[in-house]
C-alpha atoms as a PDB file:
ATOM      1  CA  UNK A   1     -72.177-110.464 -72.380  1.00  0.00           C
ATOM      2  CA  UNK A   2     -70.889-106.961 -70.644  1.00  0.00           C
ATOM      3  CA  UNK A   3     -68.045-106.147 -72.864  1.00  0.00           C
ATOM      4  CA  UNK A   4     -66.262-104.595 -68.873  1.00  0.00           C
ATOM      5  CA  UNK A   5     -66.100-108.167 -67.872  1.00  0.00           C
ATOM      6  CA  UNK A   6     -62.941-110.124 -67.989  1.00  0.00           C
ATOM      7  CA  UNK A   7     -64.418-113.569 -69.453  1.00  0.00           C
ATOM      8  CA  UNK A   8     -61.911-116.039 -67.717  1.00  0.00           C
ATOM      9  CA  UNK A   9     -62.874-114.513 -64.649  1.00  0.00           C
ATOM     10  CA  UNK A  10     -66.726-115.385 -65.581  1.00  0.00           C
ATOM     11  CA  UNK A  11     -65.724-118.617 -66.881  1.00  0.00           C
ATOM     12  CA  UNK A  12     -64.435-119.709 -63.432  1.00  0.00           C
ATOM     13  CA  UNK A  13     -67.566-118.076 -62.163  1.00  0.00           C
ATOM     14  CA  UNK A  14     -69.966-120.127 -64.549  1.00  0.00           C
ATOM     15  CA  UNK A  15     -67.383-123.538 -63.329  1.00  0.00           C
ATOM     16  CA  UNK A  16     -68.330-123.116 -60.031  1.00  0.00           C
ATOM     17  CA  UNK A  17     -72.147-123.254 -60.631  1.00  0.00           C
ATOM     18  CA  UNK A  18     -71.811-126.145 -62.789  1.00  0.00           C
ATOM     19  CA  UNK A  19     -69.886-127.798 -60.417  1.00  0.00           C
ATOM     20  CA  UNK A  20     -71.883-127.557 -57.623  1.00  0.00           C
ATOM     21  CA  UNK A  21     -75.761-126.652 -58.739  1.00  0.00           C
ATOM     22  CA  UNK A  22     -76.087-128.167 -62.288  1.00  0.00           C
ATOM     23  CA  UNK A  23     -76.522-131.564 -63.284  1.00  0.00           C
ATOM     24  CA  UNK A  24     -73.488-133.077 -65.607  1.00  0.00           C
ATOM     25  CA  UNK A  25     -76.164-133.227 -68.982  1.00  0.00           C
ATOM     26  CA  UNK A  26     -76.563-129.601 -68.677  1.00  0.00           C
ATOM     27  CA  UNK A  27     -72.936-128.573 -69.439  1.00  0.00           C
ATOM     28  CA  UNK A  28     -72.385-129.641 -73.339  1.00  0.00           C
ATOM     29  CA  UNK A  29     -73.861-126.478 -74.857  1.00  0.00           C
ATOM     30  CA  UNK A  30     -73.628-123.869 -71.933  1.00  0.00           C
ATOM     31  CA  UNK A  31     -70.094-121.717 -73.504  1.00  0.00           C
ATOM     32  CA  UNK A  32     -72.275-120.711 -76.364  1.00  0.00           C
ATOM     33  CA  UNK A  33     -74.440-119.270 -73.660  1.00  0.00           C
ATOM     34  CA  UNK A  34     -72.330-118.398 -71.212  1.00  0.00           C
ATOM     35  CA  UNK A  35     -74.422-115.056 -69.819  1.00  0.00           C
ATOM     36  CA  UNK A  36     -77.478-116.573 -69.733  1.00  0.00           C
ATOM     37  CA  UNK A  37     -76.487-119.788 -68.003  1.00  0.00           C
ATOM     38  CA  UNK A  38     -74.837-117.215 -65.204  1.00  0.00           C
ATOM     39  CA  UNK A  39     -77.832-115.454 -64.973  1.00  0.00           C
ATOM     40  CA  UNK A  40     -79.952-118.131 -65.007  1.00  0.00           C
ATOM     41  CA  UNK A  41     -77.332-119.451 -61.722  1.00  0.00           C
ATOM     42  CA  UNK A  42     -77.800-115.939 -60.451  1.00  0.00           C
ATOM     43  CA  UNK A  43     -81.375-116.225 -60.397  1.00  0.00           C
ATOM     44  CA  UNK A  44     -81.245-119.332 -58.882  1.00  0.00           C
ATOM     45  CA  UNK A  45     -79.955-118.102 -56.018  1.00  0.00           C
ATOM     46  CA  UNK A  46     -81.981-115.120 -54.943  1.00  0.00           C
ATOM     47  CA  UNK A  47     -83.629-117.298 -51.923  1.00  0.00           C
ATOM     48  CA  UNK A  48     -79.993-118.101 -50.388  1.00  0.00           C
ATOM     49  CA  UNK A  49     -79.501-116.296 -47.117  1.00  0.00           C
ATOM     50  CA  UNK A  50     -76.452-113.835 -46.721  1.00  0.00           C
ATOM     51  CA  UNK A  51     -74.073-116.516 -44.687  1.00  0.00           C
ATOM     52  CA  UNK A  52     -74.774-118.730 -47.985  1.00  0.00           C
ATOM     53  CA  UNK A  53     -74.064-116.282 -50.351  1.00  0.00           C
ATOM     54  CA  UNK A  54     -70.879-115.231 -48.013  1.00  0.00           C
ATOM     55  CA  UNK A  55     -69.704-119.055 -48.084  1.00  0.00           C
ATOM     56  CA  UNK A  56     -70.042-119.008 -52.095  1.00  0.00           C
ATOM     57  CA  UNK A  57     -68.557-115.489 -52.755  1.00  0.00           C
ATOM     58  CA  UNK A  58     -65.176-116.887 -50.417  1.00  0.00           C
ATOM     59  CA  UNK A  59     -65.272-120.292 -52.659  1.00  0.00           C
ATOM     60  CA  UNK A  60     -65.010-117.756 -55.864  1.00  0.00           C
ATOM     61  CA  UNK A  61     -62.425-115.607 -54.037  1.00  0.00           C
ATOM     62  CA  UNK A  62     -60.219-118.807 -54.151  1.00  0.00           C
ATOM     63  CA  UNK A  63     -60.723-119.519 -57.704  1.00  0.00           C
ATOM     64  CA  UNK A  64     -60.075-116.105 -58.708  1.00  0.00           C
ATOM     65  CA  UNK A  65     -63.332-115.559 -60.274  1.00  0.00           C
ATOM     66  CA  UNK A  66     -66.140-113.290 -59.496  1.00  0.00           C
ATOM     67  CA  UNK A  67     -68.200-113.358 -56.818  1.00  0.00           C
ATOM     68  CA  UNK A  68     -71.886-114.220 -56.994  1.00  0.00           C
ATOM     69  CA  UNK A  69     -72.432-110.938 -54.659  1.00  0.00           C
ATOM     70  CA  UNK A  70     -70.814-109.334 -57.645  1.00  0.00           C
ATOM     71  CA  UNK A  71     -72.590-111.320 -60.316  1.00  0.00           C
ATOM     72  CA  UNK A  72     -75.707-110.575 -58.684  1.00  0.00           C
ATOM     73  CA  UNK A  73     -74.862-106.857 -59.376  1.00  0.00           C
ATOM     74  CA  UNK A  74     -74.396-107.702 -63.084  1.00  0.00           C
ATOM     75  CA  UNK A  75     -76.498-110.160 -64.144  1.00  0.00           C
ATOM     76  CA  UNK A  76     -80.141-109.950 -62.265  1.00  0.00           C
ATOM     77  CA  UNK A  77     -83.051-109.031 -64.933  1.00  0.00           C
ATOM     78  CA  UNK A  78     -83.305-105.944 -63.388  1.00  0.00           C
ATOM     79  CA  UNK A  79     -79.640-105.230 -64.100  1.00  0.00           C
ATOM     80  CA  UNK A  80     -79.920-106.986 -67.820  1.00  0.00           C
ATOM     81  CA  UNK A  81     -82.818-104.180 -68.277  1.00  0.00           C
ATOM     82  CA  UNK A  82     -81.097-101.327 -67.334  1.00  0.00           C
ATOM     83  CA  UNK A  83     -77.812-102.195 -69.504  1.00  0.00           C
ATOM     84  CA  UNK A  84     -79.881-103.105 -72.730  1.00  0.00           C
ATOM     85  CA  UNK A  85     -81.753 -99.543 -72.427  1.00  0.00           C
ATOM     86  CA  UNK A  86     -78.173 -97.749 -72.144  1.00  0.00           C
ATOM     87  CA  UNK A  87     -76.884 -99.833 -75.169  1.00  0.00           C
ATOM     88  CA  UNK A  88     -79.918 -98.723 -77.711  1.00  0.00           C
END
C-alpha cells in the first residue's frame, strides 16, 4: 500500500466496492489484501463512462473516503509500475 494514503479513508473506499460490486463470499480475506482488492475494483471499472464514475466519486464524497477518480490515479497498473520503479 502507498505509505501517503490515509488507510481509513481507503477502507471506506474498499466498503463501497464491496458493497455494491462484490459478492458477500468475497469479503472474509480481502483486509489482508486491501490494495490489491482496490485495484482489482479500480480495474474493474475502466469501461464505466464519466457520468458513472461522477455518480460513484459523489457516493465516496459522502462517506468521506476517496474517490475512485482519485483511486484511479493511484492504483491503475500503470500507476503500480511507476511507484514500484521509484521505490527500488
Amino acid at each position: 500500500m502507498s505509505p501517503d494514503l490515509d488507510y481509513a479513508r481507503l477502507r471506506r473506499s474498499f466498503e463501497y466496492f464491496a458493497e455494491h460490486y462484490a459478492p458477500a463470499a468475497l469479503m472474509t480475506p480481502a483486509q489482508s489484501a486491501l490494495s490489491v482488492a482496490i485495484a482489482d475494483f479500480v480495474e474493474g471499472t475502466q469501461d464505466f463512462c464519466k457520468e458513472r464514475v461522477l455518480e460513484i466519486d459523489r457516493d465516496l464524497q459522502k462517506r468521506d473516503a476517496y474517490t475512485l477518480s482519485f483511486l484511479r490515479e493511484r492504483f491503475t497498473r500503470d500507476q503500480q509500475d511507476k511507484w514500484l520503479i521509484r521505490r527500488t
